[in-house]
Protein backbone atom coordinates (compact mmCIF):
# COMPACT_ATOMS: atom_id res chain seq x y z
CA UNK A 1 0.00 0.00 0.00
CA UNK A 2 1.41 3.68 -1.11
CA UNK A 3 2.26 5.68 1.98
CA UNK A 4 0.24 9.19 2.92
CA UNK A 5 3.29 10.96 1.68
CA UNK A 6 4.04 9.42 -1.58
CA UNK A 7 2.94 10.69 -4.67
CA UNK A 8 2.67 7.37 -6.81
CA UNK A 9 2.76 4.07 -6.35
CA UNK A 10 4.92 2.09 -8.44
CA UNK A 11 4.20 0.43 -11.65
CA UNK A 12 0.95 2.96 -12.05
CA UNK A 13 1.12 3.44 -15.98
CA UNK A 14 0.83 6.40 -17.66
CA UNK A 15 -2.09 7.86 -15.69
CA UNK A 16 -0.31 10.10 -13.17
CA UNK A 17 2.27 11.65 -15.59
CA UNK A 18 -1.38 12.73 -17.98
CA UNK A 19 -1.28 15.56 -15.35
CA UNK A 20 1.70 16.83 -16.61
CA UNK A 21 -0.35 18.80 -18.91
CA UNK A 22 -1.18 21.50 -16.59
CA UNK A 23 2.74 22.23 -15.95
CA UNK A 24 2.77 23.51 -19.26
CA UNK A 25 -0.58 25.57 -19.42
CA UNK A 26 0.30 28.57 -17.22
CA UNK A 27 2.60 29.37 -20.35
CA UNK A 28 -0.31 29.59 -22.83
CA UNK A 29 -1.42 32.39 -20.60
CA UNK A 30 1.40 34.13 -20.32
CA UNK A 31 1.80 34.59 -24.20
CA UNK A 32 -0.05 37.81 -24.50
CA UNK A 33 1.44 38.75 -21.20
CA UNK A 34 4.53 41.07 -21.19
CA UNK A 35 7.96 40.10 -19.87
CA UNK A 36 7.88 41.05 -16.61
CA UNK A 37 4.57 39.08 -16.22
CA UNK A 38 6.01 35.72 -17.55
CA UNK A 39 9.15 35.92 -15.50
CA UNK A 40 7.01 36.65 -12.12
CA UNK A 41 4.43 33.70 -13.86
CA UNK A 42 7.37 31.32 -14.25
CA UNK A 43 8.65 32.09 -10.91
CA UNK A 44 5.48 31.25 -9.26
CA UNK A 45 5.32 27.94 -10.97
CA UNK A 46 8.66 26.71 -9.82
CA UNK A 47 8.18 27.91 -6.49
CA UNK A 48 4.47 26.37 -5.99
CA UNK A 49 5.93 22.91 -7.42
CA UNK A 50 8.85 23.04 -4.79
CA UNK A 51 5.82 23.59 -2.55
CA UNK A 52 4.42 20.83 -3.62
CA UNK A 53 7.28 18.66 -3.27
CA UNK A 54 7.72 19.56 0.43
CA UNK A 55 4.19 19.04 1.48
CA UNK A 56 4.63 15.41 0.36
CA UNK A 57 8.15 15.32 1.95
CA UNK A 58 7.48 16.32 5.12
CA UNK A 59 5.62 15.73 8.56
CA UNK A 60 3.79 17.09 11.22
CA UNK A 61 2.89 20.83 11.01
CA UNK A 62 4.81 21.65 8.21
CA UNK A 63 2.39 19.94 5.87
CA UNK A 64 -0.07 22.20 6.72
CA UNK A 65 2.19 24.84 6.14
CA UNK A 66 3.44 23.89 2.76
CA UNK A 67 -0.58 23.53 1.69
CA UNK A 68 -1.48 26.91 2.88
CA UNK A 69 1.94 28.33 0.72
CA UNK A 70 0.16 26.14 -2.20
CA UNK A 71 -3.09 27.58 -1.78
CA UNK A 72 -2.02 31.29 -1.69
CA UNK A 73 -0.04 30.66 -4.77
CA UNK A 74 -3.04 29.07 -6.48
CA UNK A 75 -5.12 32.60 -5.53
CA UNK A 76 -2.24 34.55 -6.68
CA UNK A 77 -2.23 33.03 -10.03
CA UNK A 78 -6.25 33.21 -10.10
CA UNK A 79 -5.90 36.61 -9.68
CA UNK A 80 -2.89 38.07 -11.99
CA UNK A 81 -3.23 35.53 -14.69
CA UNK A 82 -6.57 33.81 -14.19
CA UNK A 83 -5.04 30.50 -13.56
CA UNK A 84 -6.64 28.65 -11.39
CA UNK A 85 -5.56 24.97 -12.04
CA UNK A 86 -3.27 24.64 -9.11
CA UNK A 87 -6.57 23.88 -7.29
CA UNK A 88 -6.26 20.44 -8.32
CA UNK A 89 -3.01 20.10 -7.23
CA UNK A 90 -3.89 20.80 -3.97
CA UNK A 91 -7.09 18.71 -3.63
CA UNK A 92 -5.26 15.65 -4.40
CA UNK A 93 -2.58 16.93 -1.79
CA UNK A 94 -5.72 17.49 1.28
CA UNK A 95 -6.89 14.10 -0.12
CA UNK A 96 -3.72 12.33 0.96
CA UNK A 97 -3.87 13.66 4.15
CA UNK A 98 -4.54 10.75 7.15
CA UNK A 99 -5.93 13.30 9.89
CA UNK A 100 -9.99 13.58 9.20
CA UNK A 101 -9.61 16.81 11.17
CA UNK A 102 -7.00 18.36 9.13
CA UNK A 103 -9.13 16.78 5.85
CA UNK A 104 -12.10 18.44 6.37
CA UNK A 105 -10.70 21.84 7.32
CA UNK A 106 -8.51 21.98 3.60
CA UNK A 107 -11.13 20.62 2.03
CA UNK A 108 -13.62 23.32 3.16
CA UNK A 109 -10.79 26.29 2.73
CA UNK A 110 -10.33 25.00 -1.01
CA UNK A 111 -14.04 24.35 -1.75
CA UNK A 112 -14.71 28.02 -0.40
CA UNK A 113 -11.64 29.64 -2.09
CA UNK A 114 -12.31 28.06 -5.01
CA UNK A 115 -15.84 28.54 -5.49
CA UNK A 116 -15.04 32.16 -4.31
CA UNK A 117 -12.87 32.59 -7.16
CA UNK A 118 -14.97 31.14 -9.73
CA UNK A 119 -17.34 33.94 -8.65
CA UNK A 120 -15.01 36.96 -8.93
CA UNK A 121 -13.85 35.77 -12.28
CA UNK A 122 -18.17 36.03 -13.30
CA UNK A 123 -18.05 39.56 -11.38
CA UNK A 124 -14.42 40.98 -13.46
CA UNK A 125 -15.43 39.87 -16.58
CA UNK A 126 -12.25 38.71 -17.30
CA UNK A 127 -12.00 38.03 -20.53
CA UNK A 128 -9.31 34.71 -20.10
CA UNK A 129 -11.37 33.59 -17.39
CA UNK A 130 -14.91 33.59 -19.80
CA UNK A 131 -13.19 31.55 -22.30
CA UNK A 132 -11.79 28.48 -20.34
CA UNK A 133 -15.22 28.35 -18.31
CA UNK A 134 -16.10 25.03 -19.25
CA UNK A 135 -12.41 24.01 -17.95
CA UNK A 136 -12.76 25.68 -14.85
CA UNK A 137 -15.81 23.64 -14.37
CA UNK A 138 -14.23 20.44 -14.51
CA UNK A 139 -11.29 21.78 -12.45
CA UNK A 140 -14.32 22.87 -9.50
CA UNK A 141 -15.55 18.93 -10.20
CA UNK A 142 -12.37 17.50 -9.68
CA UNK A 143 -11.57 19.56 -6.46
CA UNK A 144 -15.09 18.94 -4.82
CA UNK A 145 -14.49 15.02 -5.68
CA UNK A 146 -10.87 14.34 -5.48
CA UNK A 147 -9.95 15.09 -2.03
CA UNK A 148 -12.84 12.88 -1.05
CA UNK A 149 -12.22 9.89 -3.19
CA UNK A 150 -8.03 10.21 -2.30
CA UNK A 151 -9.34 9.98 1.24
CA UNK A 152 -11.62 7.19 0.54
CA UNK A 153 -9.03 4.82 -0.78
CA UNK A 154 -6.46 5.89 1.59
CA UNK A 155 -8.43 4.82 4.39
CA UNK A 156 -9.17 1.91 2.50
CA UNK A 157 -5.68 0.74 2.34
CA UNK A 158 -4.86 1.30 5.64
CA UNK A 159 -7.85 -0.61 7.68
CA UNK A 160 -6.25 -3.09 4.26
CA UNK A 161 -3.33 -3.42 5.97
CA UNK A 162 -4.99 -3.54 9.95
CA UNK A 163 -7.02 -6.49 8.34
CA UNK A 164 -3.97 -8.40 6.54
CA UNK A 165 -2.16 -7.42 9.78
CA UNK A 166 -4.67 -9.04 12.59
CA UNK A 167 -4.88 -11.92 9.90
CA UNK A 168 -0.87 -12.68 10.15
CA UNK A 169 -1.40 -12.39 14.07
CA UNK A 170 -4.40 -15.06 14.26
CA UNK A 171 -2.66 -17.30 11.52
CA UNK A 172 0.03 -17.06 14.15
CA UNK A 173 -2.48 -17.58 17.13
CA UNK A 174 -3.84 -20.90 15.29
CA UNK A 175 0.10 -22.20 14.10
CA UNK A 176 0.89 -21.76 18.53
CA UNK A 177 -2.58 -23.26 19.24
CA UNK A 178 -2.22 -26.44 17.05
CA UNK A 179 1.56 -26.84 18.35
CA UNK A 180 0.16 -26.55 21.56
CA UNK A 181 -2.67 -29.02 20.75
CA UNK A 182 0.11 -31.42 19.27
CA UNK A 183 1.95 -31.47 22.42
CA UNK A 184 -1.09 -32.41 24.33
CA UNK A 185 -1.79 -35.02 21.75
CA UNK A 186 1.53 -36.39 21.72
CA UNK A 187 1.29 -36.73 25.34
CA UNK A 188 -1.37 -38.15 25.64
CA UNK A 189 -1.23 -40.79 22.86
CA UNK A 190 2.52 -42.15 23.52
CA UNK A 191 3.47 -40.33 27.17
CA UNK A 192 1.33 -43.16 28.65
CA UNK A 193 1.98 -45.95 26.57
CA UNK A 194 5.46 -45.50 26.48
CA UNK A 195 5.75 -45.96 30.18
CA UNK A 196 3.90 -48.95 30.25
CA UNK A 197 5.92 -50.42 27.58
CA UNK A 198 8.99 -49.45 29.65
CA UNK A 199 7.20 -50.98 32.88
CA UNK A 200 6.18 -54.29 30.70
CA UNK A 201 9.65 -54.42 29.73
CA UNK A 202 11.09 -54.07 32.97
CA UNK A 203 9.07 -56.74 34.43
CA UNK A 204 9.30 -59.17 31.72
CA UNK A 205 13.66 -58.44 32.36
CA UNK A 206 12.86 -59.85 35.63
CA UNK A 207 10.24 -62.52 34.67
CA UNK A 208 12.42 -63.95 32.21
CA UNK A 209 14.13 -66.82 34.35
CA UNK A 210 12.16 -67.90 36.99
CA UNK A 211 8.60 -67.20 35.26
CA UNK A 212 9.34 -67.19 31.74
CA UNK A 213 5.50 -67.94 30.95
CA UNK A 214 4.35 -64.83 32.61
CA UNK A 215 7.26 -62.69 30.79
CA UNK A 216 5.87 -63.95 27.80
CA UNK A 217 2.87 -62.31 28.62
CA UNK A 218 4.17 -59.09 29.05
CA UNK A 219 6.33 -59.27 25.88
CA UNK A 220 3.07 -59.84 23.91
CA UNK A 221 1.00 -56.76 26.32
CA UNK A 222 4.19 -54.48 25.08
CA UNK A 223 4.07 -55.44 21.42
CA UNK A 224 0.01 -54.62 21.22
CA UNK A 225 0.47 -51.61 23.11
CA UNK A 226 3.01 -50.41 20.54
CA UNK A 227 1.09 -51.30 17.60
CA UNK A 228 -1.97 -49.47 19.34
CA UNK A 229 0.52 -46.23 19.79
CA UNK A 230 1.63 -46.14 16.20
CA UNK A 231 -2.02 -46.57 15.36
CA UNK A 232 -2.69 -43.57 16.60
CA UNK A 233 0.32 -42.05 15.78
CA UNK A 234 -0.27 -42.70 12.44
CA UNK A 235 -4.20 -40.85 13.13
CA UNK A 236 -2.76 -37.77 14.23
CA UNK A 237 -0.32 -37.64 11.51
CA UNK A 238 -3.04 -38.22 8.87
CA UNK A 239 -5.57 -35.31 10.46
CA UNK A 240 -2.59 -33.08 10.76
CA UNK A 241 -1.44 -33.19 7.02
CA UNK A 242 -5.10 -33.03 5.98
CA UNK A 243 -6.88 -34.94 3.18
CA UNK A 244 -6.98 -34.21 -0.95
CA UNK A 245 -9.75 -34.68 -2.47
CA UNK A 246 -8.80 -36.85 -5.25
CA UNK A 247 -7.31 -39.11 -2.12
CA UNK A 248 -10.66 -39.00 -0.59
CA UNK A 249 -12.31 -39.98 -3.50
CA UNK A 250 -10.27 -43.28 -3.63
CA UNK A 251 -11.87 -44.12 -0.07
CA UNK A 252 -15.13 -43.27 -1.33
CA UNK A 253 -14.96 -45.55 -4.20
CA UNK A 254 -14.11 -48.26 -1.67
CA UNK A 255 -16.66 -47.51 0.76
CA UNK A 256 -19.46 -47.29 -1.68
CA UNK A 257 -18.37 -50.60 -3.61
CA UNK A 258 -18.20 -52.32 -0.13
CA UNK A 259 -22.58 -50.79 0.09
CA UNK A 260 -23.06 -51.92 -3.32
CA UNK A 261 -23.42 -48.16 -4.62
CA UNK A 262 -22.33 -46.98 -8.57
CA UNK A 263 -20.39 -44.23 -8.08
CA UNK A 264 -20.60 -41.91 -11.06
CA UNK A 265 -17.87 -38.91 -11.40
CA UNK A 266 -17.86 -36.12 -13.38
CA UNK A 267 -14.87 -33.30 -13.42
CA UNK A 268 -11.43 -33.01 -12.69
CA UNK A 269 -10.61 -34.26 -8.53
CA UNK A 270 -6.89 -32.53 -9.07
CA UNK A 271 -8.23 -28.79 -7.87
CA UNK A 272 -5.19 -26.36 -9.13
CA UNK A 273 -6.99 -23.04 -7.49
CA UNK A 274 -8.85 -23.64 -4.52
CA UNK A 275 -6.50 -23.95 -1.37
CA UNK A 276 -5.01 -26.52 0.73
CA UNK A 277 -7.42 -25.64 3.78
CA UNK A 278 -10.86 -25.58 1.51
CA UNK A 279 -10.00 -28.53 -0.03
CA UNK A 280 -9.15 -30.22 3.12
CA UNK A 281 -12.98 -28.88 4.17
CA UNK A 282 -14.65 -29.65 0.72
CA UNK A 283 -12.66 -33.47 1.77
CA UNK A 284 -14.19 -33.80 4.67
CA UNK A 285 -18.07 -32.60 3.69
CA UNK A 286 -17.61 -34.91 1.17
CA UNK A 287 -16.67 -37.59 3.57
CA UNK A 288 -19.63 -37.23 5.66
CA UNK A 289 -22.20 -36.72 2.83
CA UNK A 290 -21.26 -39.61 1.49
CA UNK A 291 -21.55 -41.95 5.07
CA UNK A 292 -24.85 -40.39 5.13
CA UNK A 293 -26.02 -41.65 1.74
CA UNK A 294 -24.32 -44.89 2.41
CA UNK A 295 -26.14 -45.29 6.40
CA UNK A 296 -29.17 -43.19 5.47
CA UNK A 297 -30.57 -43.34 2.15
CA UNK A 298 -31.22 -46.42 0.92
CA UNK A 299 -30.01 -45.36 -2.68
CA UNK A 300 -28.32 -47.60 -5.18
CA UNK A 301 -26.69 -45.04 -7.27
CA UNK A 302 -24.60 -41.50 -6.04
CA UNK A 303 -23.11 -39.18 -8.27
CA UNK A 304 -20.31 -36.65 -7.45
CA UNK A 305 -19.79 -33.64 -10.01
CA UNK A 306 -16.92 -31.17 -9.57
CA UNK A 307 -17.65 -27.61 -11.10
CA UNK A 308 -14.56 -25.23 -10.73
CA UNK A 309 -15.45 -21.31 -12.06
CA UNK A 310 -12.85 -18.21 -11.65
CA UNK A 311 -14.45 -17.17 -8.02
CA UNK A 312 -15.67 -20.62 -6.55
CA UNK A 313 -15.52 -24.46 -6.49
CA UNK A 314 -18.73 -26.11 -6.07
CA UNK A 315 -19.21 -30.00 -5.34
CA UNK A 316 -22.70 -31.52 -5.85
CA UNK A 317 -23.56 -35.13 -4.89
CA UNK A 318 -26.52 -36.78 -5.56
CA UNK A 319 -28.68 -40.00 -4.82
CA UNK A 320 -31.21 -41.58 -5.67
CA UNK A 321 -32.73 -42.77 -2.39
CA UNK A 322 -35.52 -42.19 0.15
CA UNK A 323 -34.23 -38.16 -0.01
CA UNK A 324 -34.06 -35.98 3.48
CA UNK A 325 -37.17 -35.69 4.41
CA UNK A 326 -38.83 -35.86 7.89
CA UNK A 327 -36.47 -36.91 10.11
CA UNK A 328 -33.79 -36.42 7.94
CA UNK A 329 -34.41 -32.68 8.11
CA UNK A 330 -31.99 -30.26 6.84
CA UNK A 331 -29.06 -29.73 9.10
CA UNK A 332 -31.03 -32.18 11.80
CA UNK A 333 -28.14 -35.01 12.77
CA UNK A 334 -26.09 -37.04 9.93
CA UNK A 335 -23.44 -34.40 10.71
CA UNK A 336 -25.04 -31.69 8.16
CA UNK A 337 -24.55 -29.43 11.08
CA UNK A 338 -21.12 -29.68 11.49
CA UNK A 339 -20.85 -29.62 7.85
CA UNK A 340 -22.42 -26.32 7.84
CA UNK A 341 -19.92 -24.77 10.74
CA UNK A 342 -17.21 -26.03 8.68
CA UNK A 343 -18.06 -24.26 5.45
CA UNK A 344 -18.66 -21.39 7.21
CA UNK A 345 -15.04 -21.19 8.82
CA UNK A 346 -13.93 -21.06 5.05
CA UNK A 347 -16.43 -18.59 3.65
CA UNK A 348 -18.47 -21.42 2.17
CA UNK A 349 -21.94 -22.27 1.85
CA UNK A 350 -24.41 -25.39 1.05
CA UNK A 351 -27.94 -26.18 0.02
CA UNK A 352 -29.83 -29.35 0.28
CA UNK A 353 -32.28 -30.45 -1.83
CA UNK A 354 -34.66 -33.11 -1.77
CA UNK A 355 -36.62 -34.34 -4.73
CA UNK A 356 -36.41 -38.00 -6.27
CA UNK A 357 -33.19 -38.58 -4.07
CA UNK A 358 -30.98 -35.68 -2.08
CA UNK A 359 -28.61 -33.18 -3.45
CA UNK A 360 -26.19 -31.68 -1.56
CA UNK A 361 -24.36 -29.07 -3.08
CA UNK A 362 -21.25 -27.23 -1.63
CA UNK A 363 -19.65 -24.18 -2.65
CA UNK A 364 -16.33 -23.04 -1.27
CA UNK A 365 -14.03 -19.79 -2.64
CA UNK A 366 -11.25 -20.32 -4.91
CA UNK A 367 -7.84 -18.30 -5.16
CA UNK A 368 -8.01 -14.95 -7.15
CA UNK A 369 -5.50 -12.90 -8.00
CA UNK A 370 -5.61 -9.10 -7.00
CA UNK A 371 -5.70 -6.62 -10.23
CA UNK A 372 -2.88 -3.92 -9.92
CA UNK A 373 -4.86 -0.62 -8.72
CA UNK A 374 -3.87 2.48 -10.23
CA UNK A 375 -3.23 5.86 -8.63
CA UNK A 376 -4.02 9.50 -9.88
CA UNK A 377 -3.12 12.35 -10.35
């Protein structure tokens, strides 16, 4: 995000350097002018653009400072040459400016000089003001809306940046919680077992030649309660690295074989723009829908359709059994409920339908790419 005090972002085109334009018009109106004019004219130029420079430069009070220099400049000109362009200078300048305060106090000074202006120019009758009236217009447009839309987007970026900011902190809150929850896991699952296997083993040591039945015993206690440990080793490591859903699908196949279901599959499993953390919740909603249809619905046929689209990914499966009706109310039991909280936690959504079987259908966001904003003037 571009800083209050820069002037343009990188890689912003051509659009800010357009504005060049009004560097060179204060010379158009100096052409009639006579030499002293055009010096003075030139003078005032180079001095209001080192102005300009300054205010963007700087900090604290001399901001201020540097505007009000701008703005006296930009009457001056009005005034002796009726050039009154440097207005829009300065509204982009009060529209970079963080402090609402200090915002709406420029803005209202420039609104009321400017406007004032415009009026004296009617009142003179100056000729070079009457013929650029339909310019001056769009310069009193572009300083009642510029300040306000700079501000806008400013502010935009910066609660941008709060956001992404308390996002890195929770991603880090979640990374300490699930170490945390590992640690309990771990000790849980093999702190206990372990010492038994080290008590087993102990005793068997001293089993081994006077009762070498009852050591035997204890061998065998020490080699289930290992297998049991790396059981659930193996558990933890498996919920930890999360599930793909073309691996899921291979379980599915299995499970609805084993019930005697044809599976029919339509798109492409292998999901190239949805992330690791949807797909792992797309995995498991599909997991569950599908034990439903398998415990639930009585259906001899499920189908399983993968739609990916630039903004979402949506998986809809479908049976053709007794459908959810009655008891088998939407988000009542079969875990549709926790299905629900899931998809929620990842900005998701589903529907179920019910008519001639039950159709689930999930929708979860996919990965987009940010378009490069430009900046102005």
């Amino acid at each position: 995000m571009q800083k209050w005090y820069q002037i343009f972002q990188r890689n912003t085109g051509i659009s800010p350097y357009v504005w060049v334009v009004f560097y060179i018009l204060p010379f158009y109106y100096f052409s009639s002018s006579s030499t002293s004019h055009i010096i003075l004219g030139t003078a005032i130029i180079l001095v209001f653009f080192a102005c300009y420079v300054l205010a963007f430069v700087s900090k604290g009070w001399l901001i201020y400072f540097w505007t009000s220099v701008q703005i006296a400049i930009s009457i001056t000109m009005t005034l002796l040459f009726s050039y009154m362009y440097f207005s829009i200078f300065i509204a982009f300048l009060i529209g970079n400016i963080k402090s609402k305060a200090a915002f709406t106090t420029l803005y209202i000074i420039l609104m009321v000089i400017t406007i004032g202006l415009i009026n004296y120019g009617f009142v003179s009758q100056n000729p070079v003001f009457i013929k650029q009236i339909p310019f001056i217009l769009l310069n009193l447009i572009g300083v009642i809306l510029l300040p306000i839309t700079n501000f806008n987007r400013n502010k935009s970026d910066r609660l941008q940046v709060q956001l992404e900011d308390a996002n890195k902190k929770i991603s880090e809150l979640i990374k300490l919680e699930e170490r945390q929850r590992i640690a309990r896991d771990l000790h849980d699952t093999l702190g206990q077992k372990l010492s038994l296997i080290g008590l087993k083993s102990d005793l068997a040591g001293k089993l081994m030649d006077q009762y070498p039945e009852r050591a035997h015993a204890e061998i065998n206690d020490v080699r289930l309660t290992a297998r049991s440990a790396l059981k659930e080793v193996r558990e933890m490591v498996t919920q930890m690295r999360g599930m793909r859903l073309e691996d899921e699908l291979l379980r599915i196949r299995q499970i609805l074989k084993a019930a005697h279901i044809e599976l029919t599959l339509e798109g492409d499993p292998k999901l190239e723009h949805t992330s690791l953390m949807n797909e792992n919740v797309l995995s498991m909603c599909m997991k569950e829908a599908v034990t439903n249809v398998v415990k639930h619905s009585g259906a001899t046929a499920c189908s399983i359709t993968i739609e990916p689209s630039r903004k979402e990914l949506t998986l809809r499966i479908q049976d053709n059994g007794v459908g959810a009706t009655g008891e088998n109310g939407a988000f009542r039991g079969n875990g549709l409920k926790g299905m629900k909280e899931r998809l929620e936690f990842v900005n998701g959504c589903m529907e179920l339908r019910s008519d001639q079987g039950t159709t689930l259908v999930i929708k979860v966001p996919n990965i987009t790419e940010k378009p490069n904003e430009e900046v102005g003037p």
